[in-house]
C-alpha atoms as a PDB file:
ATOM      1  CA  UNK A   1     -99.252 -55.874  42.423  1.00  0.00           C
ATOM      2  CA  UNK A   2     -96.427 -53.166  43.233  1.00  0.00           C
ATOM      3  CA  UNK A   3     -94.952 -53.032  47.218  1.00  0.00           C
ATOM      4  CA  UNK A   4     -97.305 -49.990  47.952  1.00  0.00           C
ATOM      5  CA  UNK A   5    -100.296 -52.804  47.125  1.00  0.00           C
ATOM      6  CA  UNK A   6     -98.454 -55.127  49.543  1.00  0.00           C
ATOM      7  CA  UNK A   7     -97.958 -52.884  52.020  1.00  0.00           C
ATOM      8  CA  UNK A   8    -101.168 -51.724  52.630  1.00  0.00           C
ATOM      9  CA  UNK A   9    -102.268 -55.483  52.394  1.00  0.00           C
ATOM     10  CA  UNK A  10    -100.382 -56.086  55.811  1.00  0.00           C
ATOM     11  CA  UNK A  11    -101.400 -52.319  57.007  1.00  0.00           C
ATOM     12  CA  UNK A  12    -105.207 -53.854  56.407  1.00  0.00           C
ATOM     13  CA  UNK A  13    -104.545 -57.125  58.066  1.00  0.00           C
ATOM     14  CA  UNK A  14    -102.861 -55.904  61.031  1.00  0.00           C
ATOM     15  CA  UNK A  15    -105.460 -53.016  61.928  1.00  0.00           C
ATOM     16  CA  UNK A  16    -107.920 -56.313  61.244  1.00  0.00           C
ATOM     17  CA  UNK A  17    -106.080 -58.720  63.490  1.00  0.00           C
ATOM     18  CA  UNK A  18    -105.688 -55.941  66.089  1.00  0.00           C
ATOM     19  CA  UNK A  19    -109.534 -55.312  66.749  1.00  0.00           C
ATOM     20  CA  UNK A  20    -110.234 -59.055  66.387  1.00  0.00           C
ATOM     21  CA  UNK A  21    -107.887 -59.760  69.337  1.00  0.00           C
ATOM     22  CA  UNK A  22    -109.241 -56.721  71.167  1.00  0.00           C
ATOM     23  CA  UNK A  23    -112.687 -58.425  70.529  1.00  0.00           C
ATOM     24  CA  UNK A  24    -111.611 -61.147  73.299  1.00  0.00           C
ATOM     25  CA  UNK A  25    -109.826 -58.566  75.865  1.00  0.00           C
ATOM     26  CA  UNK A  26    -112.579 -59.887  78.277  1.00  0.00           C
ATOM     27  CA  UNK A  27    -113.426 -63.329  76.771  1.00  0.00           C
ATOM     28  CA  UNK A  28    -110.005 -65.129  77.184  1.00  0.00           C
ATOM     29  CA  UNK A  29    -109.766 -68.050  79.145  1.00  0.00           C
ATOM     30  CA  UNK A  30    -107.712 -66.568  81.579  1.00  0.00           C
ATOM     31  CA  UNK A  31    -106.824 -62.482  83.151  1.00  0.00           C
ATOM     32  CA  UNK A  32    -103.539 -63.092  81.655  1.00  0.00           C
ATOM     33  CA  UNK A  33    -105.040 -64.086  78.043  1.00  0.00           C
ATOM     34  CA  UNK A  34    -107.150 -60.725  78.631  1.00  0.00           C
ATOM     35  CA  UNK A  35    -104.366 -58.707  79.225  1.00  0.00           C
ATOM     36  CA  UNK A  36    -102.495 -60.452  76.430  1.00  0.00           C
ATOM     37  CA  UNK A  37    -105.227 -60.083  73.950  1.00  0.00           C
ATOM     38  CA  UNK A  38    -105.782 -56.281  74.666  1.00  0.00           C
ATOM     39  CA  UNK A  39    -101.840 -55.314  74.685  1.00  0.00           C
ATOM     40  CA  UNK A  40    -101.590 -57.367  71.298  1.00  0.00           C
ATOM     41  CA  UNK A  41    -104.432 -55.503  70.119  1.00  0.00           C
ATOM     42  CA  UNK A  42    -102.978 -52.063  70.715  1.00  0.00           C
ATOM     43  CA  UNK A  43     -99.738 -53.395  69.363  1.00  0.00           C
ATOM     44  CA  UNK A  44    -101.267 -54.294  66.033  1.00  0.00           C
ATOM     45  CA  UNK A  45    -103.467 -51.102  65.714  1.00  0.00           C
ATOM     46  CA  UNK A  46    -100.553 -49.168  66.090  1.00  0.00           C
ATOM     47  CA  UNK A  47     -98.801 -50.830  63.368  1.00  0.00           C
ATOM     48  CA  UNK A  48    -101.427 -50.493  60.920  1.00  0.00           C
ATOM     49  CA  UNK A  49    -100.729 -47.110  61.474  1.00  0.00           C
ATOM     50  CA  UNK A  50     -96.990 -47.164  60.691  1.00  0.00           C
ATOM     51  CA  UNK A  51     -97.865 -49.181  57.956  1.00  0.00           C
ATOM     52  CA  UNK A  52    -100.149 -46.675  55.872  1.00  0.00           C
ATOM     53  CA  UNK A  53     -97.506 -44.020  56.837  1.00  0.00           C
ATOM     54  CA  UNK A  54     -95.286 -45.239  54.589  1.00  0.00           C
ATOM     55  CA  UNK A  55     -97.900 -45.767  51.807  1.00  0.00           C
ATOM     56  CA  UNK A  56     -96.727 -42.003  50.648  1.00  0.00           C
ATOM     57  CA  UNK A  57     -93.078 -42.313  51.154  1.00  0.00           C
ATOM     58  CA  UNK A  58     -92.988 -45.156  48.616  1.00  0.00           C
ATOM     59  CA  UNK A  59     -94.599 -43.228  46.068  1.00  0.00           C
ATOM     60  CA  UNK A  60     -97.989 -44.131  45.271  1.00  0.00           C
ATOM     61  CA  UNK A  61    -101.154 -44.683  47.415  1.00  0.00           C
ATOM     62  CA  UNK A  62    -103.729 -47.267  46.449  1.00  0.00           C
ATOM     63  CA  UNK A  63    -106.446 -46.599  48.682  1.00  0.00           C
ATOM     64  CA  UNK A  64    -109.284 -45.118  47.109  1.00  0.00           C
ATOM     65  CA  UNK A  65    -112.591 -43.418  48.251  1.00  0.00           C
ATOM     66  CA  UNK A  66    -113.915 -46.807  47.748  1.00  0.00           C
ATOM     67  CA  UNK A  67    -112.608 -47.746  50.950  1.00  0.00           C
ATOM     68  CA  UNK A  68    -115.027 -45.148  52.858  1.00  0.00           C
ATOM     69  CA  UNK A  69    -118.777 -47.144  51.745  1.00  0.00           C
ATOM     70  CA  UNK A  70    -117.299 -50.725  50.499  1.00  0.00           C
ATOM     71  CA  UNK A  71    -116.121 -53.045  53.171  1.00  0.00           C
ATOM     72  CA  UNK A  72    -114.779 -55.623  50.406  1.00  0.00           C
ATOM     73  CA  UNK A  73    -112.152 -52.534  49.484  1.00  0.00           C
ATOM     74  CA  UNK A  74    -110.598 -53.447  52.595  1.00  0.00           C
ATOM     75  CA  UNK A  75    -107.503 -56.099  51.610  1.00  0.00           C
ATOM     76  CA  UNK A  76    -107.771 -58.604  54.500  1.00  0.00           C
ATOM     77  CA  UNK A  77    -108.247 -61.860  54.751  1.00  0.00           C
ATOM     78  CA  UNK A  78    -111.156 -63.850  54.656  1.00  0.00           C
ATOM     79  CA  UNK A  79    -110.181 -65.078  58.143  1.00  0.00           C
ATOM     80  CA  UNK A  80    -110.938 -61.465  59.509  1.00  0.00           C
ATOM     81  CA  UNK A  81    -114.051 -61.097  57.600  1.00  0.00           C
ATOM     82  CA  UNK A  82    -116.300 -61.961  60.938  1.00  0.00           C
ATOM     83  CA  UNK A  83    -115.816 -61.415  64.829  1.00  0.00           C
ATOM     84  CA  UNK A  84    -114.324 -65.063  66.237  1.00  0.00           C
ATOM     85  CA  UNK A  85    -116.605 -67.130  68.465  1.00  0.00           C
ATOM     86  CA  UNK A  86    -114.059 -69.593  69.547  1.00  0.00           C
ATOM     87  CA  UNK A  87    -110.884 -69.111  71.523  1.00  0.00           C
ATOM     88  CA  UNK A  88    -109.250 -71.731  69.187  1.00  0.00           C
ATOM     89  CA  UNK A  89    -109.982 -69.212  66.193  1.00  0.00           C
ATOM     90  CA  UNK A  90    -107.890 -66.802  68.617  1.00  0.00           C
ATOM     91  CA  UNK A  91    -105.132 -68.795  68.655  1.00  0.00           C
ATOM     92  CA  UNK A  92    -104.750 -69.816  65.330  1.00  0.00           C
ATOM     93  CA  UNK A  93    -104.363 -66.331  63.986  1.00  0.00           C
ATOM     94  CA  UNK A  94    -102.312 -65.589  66.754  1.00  0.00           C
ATOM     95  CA  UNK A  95     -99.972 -68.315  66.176  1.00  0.00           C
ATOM     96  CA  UNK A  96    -100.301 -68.457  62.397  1.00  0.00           C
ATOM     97  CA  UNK A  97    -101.426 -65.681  61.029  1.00  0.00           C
ATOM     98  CA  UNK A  98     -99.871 -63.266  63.181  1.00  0.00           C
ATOM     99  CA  UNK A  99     -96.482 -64.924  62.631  1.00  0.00           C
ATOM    100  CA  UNK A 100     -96.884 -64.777  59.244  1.00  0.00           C
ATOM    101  CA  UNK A 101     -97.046 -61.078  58.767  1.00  0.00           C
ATOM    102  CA  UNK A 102     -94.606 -60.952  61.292  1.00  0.00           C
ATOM    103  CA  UNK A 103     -92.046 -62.761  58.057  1.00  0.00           C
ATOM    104  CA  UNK A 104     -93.506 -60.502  55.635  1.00  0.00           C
ATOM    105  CA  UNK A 105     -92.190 -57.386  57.481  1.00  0.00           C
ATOM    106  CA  UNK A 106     -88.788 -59.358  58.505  1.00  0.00           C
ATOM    107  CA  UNK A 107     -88.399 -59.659  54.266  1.00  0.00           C
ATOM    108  CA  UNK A 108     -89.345 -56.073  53.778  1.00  0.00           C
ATOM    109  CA  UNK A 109     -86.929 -54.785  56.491  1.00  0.00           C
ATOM    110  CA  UNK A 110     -83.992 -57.122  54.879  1.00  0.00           C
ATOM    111  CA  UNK A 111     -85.044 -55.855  51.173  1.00  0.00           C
ATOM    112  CA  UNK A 112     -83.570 -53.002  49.646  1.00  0.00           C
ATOM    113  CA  UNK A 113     -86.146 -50.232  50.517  1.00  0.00           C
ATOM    114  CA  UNK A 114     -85.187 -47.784  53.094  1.00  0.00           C
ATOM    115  CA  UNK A 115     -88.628 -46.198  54.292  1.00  0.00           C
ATOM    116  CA  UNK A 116     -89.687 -50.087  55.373  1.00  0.00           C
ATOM    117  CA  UNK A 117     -85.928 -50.843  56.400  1.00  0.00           C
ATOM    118  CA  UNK A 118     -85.983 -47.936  59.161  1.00  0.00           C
ATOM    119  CA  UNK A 119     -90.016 -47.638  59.838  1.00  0.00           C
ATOM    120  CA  UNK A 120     -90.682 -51.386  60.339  1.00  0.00           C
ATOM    121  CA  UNK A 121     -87.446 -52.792  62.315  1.00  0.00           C
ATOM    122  CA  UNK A 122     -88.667 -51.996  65.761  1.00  0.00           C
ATOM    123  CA  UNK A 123     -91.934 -53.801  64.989  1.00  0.00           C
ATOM    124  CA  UNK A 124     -89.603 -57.417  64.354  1.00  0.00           C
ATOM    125  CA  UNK A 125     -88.784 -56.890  68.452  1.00  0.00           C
ATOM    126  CA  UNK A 126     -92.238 -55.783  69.335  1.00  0.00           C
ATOM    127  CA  UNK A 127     -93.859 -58.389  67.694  1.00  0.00           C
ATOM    128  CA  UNK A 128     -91.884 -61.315  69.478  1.00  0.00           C
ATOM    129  CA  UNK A 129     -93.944 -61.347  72.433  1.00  0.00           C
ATOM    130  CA  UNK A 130     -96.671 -61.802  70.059  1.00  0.00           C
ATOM    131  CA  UNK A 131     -95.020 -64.825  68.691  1.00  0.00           C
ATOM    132  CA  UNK A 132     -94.305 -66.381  72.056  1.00  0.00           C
ATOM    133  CA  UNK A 133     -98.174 -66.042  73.185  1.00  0.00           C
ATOM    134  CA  UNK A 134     -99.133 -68.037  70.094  1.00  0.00           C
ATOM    135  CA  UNK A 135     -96.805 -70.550  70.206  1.00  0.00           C
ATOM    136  CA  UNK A 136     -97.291 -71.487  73.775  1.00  0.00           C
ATOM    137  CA  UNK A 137    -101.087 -71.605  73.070  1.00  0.00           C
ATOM    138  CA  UNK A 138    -100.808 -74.069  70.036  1.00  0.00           C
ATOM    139  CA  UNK A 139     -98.953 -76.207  71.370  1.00  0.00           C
ATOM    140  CA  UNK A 140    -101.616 -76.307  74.202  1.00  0.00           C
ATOM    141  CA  UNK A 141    -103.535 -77.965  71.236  1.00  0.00           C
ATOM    142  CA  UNK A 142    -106.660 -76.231  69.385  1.00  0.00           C
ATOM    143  CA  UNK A 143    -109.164 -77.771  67.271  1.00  0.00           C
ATOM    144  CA  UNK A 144    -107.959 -78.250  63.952  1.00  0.00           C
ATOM    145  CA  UNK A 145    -110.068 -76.491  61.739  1.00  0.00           C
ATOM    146  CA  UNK A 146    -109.011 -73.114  62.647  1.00  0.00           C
ATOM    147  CA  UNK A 147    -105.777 -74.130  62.257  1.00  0.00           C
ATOM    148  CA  UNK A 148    -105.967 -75.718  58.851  1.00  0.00           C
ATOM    149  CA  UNK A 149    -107.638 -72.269  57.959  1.00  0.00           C
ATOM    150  CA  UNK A 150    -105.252 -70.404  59.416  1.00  0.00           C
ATOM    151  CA  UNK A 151    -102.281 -71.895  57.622  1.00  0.00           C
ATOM    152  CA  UNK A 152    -104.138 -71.939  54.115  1.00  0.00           C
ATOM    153  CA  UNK A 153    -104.917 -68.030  54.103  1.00  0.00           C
ATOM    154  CA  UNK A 154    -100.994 -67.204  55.579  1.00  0.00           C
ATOM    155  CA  UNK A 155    -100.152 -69.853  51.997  1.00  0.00           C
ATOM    156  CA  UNK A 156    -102.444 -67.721  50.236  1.00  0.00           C
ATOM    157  CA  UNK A 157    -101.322 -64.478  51.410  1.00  0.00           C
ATOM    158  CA  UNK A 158     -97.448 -65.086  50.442  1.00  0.00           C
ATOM    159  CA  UNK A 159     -98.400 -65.180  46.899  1.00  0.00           C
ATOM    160  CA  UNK A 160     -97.944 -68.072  44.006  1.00  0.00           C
ATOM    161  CA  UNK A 161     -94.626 -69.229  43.641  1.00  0.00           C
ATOM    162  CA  UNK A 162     -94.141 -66.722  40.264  1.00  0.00           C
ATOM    163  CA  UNK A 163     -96.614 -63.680  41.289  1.00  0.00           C
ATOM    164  CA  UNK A 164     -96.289 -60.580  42.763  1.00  0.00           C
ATOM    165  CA  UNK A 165     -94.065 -61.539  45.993  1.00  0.00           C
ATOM    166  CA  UNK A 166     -91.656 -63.438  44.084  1.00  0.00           C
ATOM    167  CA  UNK A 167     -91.060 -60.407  41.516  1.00  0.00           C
ATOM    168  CA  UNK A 168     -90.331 -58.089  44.410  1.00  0.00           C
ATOM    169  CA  UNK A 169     -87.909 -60.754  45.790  1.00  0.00           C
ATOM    170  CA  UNK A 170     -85.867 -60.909  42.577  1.00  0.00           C
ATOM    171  CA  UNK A 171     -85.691 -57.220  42.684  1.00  0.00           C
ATOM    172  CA  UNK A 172     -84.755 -56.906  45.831  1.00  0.00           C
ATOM    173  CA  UNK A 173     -86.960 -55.073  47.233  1.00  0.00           C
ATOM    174  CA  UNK A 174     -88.038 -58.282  49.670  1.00  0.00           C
ATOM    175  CA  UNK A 175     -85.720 -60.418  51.062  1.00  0.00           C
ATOM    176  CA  UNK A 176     -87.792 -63.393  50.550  1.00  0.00           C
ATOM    177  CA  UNK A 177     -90.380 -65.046  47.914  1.00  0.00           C
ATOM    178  CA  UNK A 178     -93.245 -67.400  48.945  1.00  0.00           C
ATOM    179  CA  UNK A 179     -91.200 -70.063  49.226  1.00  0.00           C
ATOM    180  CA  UNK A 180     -88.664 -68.519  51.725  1.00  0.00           C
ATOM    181  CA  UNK A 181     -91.783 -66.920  53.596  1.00  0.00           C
ATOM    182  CA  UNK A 182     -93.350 -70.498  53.674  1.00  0.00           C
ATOM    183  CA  UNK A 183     -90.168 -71.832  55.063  1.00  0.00           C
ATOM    184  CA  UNK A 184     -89.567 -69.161  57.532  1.00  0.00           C
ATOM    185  CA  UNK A 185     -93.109 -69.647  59.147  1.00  0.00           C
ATOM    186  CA  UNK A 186     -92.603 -73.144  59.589  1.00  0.00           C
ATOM    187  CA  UNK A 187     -89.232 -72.699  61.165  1.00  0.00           C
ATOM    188  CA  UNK A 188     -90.320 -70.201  63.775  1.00  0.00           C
ATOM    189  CA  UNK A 189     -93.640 -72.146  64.413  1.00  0.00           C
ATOM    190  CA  UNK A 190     -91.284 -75.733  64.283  1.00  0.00           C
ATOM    191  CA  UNK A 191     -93.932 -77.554  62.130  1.00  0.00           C
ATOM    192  CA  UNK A 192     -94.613 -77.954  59.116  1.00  0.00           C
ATOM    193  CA  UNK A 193     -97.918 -76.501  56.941  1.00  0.00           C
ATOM    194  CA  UNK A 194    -101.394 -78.447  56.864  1.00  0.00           C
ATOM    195  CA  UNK A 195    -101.918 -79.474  53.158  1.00  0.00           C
ATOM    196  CA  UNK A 196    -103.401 -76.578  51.608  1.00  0.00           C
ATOM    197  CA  UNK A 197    -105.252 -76.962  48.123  1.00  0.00           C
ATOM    198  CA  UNK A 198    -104.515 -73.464  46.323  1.00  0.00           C
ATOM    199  CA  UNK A 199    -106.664 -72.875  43.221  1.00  0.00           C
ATOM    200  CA  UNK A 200    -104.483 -69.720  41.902  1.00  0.00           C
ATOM    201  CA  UNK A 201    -106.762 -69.121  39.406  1.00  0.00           C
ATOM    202  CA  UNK A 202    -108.976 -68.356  41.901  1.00  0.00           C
ATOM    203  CA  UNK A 203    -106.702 -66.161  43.518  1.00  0.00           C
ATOM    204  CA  UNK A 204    -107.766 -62.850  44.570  1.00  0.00           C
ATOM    205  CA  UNK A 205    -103.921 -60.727  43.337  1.00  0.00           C
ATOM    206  CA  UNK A 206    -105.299 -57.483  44.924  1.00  0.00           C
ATOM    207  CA  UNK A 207    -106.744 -58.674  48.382  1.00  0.00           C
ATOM    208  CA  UNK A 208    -104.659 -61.744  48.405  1.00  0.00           C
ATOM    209  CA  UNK A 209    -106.899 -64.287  49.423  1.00  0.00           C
ATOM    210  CA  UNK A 210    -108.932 -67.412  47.560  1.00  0.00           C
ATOM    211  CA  UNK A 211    -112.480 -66.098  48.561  1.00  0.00           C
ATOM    212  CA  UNK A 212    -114.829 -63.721  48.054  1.00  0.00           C
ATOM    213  CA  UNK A 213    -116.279 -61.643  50.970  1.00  0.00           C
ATOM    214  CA  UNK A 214    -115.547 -58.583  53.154  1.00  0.00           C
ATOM    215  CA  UNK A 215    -115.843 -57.768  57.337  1.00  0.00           C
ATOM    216  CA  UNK A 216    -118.840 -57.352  58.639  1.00  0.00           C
ATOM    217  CA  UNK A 217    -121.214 -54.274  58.705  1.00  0.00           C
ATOM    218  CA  UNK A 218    -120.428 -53.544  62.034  1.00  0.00           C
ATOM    219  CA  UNK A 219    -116.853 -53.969  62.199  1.00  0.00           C
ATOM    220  CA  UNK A 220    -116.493 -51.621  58.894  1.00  0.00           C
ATOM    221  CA  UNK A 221    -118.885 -48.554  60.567  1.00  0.00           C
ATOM    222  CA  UNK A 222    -116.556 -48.945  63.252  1.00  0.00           C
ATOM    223  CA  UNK A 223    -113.207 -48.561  60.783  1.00  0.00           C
ATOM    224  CA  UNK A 224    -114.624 -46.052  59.027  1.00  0.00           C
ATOM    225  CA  UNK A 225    -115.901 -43.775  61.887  1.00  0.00           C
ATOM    226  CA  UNK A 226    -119.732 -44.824  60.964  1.00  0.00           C
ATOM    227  CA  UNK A 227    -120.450 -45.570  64.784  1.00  0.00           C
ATOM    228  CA  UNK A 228    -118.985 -42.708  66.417  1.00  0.00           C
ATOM    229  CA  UNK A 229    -120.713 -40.467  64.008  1.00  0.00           C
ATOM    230  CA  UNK A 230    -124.396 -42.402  65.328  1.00  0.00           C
ATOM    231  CA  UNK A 231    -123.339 -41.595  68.633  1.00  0.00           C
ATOM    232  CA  UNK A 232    -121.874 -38.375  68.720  1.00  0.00           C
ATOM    233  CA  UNK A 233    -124.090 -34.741  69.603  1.00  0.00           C
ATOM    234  CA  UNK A 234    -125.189 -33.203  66.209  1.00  0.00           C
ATOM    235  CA  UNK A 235    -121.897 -30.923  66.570  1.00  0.00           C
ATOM    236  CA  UNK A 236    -119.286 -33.209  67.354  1.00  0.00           C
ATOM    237  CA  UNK A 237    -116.984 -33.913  64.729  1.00  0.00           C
ATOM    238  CA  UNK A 238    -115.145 -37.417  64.121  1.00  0.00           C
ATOM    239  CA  UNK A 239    -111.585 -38.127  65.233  1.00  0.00           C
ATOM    240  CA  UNK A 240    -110.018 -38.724  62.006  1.00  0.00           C
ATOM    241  CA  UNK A 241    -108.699 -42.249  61.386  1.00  0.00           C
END
């Protein structure tokens, strides 16, 4: 996998993680957790959107006109795949997940690549509130199966110790392999990693995840401009995503 195939793997995951946390603008279990949960959500949509901008920049595109009819294209994570129907499921990938793409874009900004040194910076200070919301939430305590989850896909996503994320690390071009990344998420979250069993074989290089599936059919026609186009008058054209 090249840094363009990374990139757009945290492009995918934070346009994911940004409608699934506008998904519970309402459903929080406070107004504050609604505000929270919308504000993140507009944070994260917004840097998906930095994110594929600098998909061209670094010199080759990998998205496809696959993406446009096949939701398993997409390169999330399994995690994102379907709409959360628990608040703990909130906080987990706000605490975890979140955090951990959060480290992926600290080691791209201290890697040798300008476009992602200048573009991504100001996202490290944006995305610190984010960090403080999930932190204060887990330590509320959550049910542990989201959690476990939650830290085996952020394992997962960082790559096998001599993969893709490691290779860009010895060239520079990230400041930090899985280990590092591993290490850093545990030291901002001040705990340490459930046990996660990684099959590697199994290992999904492209979408960088352990399992098979893709975001459901409703949450694609909305990526993909298939609901506004149901809606619209016969004339109306789509705002371009």
């Amino acid at each position: 996998m090249s840094l363009p195939d990374l990139v757009l793997s945290i492009a995918d995951n934070k346009q994911m993680l940004g409608l699934r946390y506008a998904e519970w603008a309402t459903r929080a279990p406070s107004l504050e957790a609604d505000i929270a949960a919308a504000a993140m959500g507009l944070d994260d949509l917004g840097h998906s959107r930095v994110l594929y901008g600098c998909l061209e920049p670094l010199g080759a595109d990998p998205r496809g006109p696959e993406r446009e009819s096949d939701p398993a294209s997409l390169h999330n994570l399994a995690y994102f795949d379907d709409p959360w129907t628990q608040w703990s499921e909130f906080v987990a990938a706000n605490a975890i997940l979140d955090t951990a793409f959060t480290v992926m874009i600290e080691a791209c900004v201290g890697g040798s690549v300008e476009v992602l040194q200048h573009r991504l910076r100001k996202m490290l200070l944006e995305e610190r509130y984010h960090f403080l919301h999930g932190r204060s939430w887990l330590r509320s305590g959550i049910d542990s199966a989201p959690l476990n989850r939650a830290w085996q896909e952020a394992i997962e996503w960082f790559g096998p110790p001599d993969g893709d994320t490691a290779t860009l690390h010895r060239q520079g071009k990230l400041s930090m392999g899985p280990g590092e990344l591993r290490a850093r998420l545990e030291e901002q979250l001040e705990t340490k990693a459930t046990h996660a069993d990684i099959d590697w074989k199994q290992w999904d290089g492209v979408r960088r995840r352990g399992s098979q599936g893709a975001i459901d059919a409703h949450t694609f026609g909305m990526l993909r401009g298939l609901e506004e186009r149901k809606y619209a008058p016969p004339t109306a054209k789509p705002t371009p995503l």
